[in-house]
PDB file of N, CA and C in Angstrom:
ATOM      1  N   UNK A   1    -104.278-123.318 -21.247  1.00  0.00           N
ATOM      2  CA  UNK A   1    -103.772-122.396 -22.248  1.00  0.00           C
ATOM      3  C   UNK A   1    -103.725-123.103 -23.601  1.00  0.00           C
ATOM      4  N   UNK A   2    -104.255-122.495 -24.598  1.00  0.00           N
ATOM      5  CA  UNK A   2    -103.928-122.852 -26.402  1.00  0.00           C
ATOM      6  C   UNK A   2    -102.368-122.912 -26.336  1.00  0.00           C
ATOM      7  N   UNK A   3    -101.785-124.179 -27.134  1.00  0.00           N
ATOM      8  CA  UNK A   3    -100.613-123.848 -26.945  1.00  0.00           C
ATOM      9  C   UNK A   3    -100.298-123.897 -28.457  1.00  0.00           C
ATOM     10  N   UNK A   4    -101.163-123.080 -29.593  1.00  0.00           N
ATOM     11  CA  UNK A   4    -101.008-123.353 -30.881  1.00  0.00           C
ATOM     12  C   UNK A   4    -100.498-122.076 -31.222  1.00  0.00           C
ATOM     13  N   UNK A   5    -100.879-120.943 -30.781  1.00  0.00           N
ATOM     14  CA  UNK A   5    -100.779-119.965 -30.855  1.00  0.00           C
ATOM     15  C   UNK A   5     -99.218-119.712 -30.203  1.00  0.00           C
ATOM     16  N   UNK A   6     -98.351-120.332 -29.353  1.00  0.00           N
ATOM     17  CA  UNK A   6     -96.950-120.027 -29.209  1.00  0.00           C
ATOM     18  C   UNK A   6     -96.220-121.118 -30.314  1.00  0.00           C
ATOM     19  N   UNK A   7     -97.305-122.003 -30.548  1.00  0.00           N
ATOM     20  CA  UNK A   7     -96.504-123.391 -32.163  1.00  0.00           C
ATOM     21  C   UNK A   7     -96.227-122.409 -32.893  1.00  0.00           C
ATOM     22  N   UNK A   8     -97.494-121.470 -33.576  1.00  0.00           N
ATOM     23  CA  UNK A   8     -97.449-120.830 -34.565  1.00  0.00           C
ATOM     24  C   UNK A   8     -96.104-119.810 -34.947  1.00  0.00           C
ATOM     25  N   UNK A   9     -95.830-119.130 -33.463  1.00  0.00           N
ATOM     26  CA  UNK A   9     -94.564-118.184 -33.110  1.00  0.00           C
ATOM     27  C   UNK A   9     -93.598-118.865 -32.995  1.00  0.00           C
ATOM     28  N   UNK A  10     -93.301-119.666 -32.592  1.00  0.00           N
ATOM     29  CA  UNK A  10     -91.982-120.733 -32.844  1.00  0.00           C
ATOM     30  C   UNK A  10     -91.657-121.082 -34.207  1.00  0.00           C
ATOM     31  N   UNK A  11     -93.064-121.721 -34.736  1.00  0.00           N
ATOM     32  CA  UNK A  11     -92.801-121.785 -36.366  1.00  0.00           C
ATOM     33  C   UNK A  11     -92.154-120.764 -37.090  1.00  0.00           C
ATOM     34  N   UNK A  12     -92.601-118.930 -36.818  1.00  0.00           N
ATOM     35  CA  UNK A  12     -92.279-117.861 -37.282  1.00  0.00           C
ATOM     36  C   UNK A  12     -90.952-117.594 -37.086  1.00  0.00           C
ATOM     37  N   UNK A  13     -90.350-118.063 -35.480  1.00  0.00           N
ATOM     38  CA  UNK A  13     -89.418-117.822 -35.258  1.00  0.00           C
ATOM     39  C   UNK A  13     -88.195-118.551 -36.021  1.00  0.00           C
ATOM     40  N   UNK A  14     -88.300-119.639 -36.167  1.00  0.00           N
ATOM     41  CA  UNK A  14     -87.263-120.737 -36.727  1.00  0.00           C
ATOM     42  C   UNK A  14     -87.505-120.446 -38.829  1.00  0.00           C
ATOM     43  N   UNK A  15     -88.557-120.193 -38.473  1.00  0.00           N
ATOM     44  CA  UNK A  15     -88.561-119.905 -40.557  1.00  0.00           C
ATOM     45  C   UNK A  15     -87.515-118.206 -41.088  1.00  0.00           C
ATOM     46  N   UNK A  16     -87.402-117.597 -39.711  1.00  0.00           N
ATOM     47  CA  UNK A  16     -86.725-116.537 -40.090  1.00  0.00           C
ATOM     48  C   UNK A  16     -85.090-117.001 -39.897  1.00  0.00           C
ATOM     49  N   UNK A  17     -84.851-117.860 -38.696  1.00  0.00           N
ATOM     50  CA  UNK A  17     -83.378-118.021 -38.624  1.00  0.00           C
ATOM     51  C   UNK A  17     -83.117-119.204 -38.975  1.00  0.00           C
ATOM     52  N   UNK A  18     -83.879-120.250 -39.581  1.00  0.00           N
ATOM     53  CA  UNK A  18     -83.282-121.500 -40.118  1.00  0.00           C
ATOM     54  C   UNK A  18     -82.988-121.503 -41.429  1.00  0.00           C
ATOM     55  N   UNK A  19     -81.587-121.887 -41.887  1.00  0.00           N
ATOM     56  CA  UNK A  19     -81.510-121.778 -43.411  1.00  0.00           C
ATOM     57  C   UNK A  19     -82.457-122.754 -44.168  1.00  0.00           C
ATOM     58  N   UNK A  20     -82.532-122.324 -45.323  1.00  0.00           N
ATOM     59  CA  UNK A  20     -83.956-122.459 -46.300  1.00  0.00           C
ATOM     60  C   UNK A  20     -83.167-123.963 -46.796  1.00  0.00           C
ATOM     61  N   UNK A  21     -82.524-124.452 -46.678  1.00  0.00           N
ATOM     62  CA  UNK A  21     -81.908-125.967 -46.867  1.00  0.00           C
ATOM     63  C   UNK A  21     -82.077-126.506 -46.222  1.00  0.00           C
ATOM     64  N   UNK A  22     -82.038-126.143 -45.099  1.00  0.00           N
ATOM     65  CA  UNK A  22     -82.549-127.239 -43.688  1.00  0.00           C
ATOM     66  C   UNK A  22     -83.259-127.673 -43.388  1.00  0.00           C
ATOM     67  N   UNK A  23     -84.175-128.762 -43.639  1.00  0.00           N
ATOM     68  CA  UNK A  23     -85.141-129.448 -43.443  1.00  0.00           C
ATOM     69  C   UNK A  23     -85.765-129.523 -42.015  1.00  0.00           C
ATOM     70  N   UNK A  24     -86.965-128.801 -41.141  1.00  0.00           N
ATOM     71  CA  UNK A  24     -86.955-129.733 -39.897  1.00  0.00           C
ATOM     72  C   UNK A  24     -88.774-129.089 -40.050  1.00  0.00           C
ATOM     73  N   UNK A  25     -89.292-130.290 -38.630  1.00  0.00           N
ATOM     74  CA  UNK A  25     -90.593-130.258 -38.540  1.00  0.00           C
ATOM     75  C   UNK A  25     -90.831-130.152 -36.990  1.00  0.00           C
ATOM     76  N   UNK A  26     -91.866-128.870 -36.405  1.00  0.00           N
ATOM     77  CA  UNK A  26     -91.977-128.755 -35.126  1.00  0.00           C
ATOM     78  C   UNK A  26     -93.471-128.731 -35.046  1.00  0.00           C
ATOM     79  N   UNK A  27     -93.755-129.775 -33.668  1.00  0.00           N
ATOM     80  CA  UNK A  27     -95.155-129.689 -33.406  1.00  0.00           C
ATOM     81  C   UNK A  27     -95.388-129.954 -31.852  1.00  0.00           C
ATOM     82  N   UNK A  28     -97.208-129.729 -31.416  1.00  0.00           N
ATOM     83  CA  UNK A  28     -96.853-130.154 -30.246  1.00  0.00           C
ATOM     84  C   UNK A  28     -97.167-131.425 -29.717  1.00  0.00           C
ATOM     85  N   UNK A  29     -96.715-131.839 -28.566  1.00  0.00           N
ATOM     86  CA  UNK A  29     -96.596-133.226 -28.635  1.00  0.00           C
ATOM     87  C   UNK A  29     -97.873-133.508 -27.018  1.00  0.00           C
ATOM     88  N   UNK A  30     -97.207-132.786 -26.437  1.00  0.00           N
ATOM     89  CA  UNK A  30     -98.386-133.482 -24.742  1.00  0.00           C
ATOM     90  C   UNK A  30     -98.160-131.935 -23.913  1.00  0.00           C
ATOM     91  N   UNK A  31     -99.362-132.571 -22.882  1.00  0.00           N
ATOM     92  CA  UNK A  31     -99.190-130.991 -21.852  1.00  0.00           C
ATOM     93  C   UNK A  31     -99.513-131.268 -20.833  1.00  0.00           C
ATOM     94  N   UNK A  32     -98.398-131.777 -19.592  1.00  0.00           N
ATOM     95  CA  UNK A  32     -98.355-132.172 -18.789  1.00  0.00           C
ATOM     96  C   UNK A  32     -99.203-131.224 -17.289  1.00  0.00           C
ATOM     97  N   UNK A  33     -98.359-131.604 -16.045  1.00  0.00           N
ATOM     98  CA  UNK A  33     -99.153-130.399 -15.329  1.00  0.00           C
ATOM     99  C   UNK A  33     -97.976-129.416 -14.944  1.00  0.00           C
ATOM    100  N   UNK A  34     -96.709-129.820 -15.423  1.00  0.00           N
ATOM    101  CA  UNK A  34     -95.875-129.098 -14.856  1.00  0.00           C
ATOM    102  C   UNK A  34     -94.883-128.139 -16.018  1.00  0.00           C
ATOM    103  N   UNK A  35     -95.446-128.967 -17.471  1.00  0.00           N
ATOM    104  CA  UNK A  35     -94.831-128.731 -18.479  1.00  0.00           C
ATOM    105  C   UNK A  35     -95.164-128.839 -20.043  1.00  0.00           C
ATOM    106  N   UNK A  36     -94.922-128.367 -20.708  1.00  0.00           N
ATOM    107  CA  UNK A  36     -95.723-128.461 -22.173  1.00  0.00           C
ATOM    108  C   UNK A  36     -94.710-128.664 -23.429  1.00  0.00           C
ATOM    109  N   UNK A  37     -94.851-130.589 -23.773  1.00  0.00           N
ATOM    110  CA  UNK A  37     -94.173-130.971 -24.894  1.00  0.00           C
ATOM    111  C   UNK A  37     -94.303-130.403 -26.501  1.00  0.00           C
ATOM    112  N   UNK A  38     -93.058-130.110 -26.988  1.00  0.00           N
ATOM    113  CA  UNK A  38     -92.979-130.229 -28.279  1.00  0.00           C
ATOM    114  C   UNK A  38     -92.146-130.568 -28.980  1.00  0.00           C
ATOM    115  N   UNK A  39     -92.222-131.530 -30.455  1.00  0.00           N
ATOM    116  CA  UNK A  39     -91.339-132.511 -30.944  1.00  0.00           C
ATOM    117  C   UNK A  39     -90.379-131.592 -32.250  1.00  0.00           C
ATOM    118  N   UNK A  40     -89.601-131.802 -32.050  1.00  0.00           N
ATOM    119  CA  UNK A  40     -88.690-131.416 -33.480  1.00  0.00           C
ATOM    120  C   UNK A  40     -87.833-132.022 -34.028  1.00  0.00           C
ATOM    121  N   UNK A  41     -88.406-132.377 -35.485  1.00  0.00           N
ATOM    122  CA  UNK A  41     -87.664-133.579 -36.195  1.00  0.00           C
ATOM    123  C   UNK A  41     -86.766-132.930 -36.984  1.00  0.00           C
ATOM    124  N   UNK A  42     -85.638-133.414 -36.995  1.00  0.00           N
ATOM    125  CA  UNK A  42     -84.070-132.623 -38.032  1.00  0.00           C
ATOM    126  C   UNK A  42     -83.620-134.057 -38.128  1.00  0.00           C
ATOM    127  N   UNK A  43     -82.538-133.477 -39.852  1.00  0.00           N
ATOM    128  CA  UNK A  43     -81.721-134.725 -39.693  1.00  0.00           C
ATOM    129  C   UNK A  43     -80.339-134.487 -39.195  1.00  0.00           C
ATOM    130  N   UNK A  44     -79.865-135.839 -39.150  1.00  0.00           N
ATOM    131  CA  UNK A  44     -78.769-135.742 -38.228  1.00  0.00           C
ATOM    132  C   UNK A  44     -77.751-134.474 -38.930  1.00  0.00           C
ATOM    133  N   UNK A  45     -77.385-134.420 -39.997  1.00  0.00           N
ATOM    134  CA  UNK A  45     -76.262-133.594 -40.630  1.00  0.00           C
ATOM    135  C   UNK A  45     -77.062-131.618 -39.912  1.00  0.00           C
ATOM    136  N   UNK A  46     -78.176-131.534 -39.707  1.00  0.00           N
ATOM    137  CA  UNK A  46     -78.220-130.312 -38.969  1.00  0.00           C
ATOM    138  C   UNK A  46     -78.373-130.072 -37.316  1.00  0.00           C
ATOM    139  N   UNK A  47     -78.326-131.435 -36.981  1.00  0.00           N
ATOM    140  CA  UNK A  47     -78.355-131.220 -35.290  1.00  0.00           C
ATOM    141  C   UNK A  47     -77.637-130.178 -34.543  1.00  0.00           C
ATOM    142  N   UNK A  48     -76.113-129.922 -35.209  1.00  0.00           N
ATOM    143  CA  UNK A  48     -75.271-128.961 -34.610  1.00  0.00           C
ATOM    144  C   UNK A  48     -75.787-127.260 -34.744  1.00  0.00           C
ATOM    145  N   UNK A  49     -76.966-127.141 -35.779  1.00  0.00           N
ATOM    146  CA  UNK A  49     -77.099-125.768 -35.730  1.00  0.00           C
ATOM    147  C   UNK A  49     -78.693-125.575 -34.822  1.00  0.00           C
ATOM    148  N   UNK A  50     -79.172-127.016 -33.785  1.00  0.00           N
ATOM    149  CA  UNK A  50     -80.199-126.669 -33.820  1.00  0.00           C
ATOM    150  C   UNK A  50     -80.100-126.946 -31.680  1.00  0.00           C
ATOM    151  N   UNK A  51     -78.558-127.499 -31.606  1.00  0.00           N
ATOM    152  CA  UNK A  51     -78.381-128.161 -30.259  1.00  0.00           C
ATOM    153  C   UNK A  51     -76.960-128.426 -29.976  1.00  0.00           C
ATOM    154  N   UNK A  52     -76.305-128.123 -29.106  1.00  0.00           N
ATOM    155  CA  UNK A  52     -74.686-128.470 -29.439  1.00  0.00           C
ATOM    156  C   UNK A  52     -74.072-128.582 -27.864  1.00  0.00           C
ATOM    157  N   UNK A  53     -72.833-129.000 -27.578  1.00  0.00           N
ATOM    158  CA  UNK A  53     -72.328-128.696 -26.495  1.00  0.00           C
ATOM    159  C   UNK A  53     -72.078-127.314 -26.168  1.00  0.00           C
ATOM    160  N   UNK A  54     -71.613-126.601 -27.132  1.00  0.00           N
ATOM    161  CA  UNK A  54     -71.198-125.065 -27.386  1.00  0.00           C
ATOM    162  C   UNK A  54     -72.149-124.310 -26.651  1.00  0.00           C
ATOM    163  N   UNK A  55     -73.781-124.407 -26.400  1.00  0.00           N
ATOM    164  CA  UNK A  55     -74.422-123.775 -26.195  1.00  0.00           C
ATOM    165  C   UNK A  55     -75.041-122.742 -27.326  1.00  0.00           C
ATOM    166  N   UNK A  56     -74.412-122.667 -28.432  1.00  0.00           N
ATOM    167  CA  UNK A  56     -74.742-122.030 -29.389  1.00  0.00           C
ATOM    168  C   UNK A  56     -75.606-122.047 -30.497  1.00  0.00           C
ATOM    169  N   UNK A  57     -76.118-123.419 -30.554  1.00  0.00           N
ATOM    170  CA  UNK A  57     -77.651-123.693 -31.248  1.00  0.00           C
ATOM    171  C   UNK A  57     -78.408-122.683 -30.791  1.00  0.00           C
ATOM    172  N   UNK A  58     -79.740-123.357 -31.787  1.00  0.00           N
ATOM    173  CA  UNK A  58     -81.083-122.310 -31.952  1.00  0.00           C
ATOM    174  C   UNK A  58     -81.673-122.928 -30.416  1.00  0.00           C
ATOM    175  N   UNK A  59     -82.024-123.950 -30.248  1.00  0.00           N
ATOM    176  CA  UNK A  59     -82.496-124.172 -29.395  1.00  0.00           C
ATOM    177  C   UNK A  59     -81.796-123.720 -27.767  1.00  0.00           C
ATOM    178  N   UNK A  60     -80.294-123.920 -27.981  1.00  0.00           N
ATOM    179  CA  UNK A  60     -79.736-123.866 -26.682  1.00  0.00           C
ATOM    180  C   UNK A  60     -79.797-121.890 -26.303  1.00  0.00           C
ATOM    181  N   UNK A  61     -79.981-121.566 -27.170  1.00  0.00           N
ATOM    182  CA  UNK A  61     -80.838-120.105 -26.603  1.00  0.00           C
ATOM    183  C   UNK A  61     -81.862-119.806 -26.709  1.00  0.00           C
ATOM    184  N   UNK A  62     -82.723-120.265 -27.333  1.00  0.00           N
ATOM    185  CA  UNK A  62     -84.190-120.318 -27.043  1.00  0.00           C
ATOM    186  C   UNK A  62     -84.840-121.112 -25.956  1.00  0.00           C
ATOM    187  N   UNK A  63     -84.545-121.644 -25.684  1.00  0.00           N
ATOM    188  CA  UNK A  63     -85.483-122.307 -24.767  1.00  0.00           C
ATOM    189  C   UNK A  63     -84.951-121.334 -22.824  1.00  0.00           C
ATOM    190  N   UNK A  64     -83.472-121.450 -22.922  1.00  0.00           N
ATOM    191  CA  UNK A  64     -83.980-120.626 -21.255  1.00  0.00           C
ATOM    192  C   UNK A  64     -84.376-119.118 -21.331  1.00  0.00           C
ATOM    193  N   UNK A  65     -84.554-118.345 -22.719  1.00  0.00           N
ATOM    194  CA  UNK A  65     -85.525-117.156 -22.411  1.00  0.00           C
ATOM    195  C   UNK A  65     -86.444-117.391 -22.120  1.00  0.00           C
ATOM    196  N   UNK A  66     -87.404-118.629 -23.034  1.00  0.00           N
ATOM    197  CA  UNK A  66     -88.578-119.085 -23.254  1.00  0.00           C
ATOM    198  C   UNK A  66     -89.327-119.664 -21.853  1.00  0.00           C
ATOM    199  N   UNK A  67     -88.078-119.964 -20.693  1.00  0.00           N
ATOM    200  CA  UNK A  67     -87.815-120.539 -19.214  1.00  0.00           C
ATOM    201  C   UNK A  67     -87.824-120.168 -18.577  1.00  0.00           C
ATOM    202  N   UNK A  68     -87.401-118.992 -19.136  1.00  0.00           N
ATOM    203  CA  UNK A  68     -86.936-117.637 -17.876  1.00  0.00           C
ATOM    204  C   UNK A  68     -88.358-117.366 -16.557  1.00  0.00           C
ATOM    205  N   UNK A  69     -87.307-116.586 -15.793  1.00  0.00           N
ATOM    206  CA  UNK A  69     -88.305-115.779 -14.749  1.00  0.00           C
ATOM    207  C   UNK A  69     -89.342-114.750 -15.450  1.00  0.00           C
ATOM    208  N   UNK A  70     -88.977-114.357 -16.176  1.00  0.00           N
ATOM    209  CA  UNK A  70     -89.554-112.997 -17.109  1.00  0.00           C
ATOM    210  C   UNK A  70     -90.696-113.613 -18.022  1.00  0.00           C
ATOM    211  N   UNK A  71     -90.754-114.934 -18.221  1.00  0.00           N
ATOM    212  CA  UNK A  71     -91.937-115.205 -19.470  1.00  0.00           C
ATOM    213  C   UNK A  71     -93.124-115.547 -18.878  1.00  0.00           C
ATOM    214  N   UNK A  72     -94.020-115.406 -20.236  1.00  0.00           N
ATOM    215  CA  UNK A  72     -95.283-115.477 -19.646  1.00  0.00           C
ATOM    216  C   UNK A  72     -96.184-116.906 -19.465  1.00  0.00           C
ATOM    217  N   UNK A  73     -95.246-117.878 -19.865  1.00  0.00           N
ATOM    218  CA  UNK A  73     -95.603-118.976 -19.898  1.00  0.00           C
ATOM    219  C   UNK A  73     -95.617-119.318 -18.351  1.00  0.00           C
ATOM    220  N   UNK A  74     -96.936-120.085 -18.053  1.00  0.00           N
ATOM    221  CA  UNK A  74     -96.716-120.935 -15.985  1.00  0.00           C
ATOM    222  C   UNK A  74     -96.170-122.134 -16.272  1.00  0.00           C
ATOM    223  N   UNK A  75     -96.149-122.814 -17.345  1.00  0.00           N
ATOM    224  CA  UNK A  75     -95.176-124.087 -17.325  1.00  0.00           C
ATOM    225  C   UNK A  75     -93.837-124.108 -18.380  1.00  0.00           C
ATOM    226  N   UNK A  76     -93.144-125.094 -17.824  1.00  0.00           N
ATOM    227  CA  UNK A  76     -91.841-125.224 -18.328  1.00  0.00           C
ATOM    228  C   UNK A  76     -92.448-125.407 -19.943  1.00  0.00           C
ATOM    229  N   UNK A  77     -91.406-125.228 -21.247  1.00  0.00           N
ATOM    230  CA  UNK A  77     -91.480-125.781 -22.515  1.00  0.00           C
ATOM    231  C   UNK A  77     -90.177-126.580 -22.802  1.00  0.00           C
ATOM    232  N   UNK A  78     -90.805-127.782 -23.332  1.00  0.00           N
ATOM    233  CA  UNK A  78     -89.430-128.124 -23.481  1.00  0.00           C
ATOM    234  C   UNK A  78     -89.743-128.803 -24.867  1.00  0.00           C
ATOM    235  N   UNK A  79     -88.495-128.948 -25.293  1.00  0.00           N
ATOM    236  CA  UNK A  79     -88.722-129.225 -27.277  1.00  0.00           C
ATOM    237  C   UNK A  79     -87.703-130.480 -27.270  1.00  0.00           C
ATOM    238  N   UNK A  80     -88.440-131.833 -27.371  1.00  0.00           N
ATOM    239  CA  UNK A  80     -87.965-132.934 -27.490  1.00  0.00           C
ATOM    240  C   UNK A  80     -86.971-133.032 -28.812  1.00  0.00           C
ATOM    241  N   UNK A  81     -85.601-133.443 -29.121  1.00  0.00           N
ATOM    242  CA  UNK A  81     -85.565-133.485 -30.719  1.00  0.00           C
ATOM    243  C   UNK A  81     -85.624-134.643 -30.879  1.00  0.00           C
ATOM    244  N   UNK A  82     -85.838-135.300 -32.826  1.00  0.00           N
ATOM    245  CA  UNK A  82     -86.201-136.328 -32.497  1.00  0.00           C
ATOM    246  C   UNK A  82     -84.786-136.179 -33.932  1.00  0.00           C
ATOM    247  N   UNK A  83     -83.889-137.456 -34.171  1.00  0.00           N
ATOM    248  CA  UNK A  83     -83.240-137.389 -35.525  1.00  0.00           C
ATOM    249  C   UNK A  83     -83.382-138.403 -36.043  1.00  0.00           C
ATOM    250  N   UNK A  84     -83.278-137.711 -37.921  1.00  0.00           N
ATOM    251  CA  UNK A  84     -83.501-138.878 -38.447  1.00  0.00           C
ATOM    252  C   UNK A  84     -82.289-138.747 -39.468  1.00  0.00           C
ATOM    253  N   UNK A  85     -81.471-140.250 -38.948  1.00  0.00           N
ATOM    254  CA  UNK A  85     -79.993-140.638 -39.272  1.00  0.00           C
ATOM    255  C   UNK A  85     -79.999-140.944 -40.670  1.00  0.00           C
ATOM    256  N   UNK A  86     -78.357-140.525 -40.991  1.00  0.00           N
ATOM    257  CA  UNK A  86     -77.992-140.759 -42.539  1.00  0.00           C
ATOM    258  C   UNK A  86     -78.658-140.160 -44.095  1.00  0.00           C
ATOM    259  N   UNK A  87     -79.658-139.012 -43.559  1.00  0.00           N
ATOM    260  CA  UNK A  87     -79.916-138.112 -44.422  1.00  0.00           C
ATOM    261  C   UNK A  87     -79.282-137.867 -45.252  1.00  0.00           C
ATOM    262  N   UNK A  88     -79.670-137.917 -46.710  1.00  0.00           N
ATOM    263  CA  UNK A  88     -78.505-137.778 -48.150  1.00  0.00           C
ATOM    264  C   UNK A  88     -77.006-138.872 -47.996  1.00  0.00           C
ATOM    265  N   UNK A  89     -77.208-139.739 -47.702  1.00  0.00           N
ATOM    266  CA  UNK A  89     -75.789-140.425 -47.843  1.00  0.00           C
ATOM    267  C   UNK A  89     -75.983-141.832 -48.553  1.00  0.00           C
TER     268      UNK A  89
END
């Protein structure tokens, strides 16, 4: 499977709900046989809106629809983050 064409929709997806201050960069990274990497770089001061204990990040609900029984993807996605510390300080 092209997996540029779900980059591209992820990109779409996060440019509509990420605030326009927030710096981050998503790409893909490897494509295993069981699963298909992609990297996302944020800095540390936005990690909480993108991953949290809360469950309430972008990611912590995107990814088990994206997991689900219901999608059309045959392998797992999973979105590595990567941070880069002390941004603006």
């Amino acid at each position: 499977m092209d997996y540029s064409e779900l980059l591209k929709k992820m990109r779409l997806i996060l440019d509509d709900i990420v605030p326009l201050d927030i710096k981050y960069f998503i790409d893909f990274k490897i494509e295993k046989e069981s699963k298909v990497e992609f990297v996302l770089v944020i800095f540390d001061k936005d990690i909480n809106l993108f991953t949290n204990k809360e469950n309430t990040g972008i990611l912590n609900q995107m990814l088990p629809v994206i997991n689900s029984d219901i999608s059309k993807l045959n392998k797992k996605l999973v979105i590595d983050v990567e941070v880069y510390e002390n941004y603006g300080r």
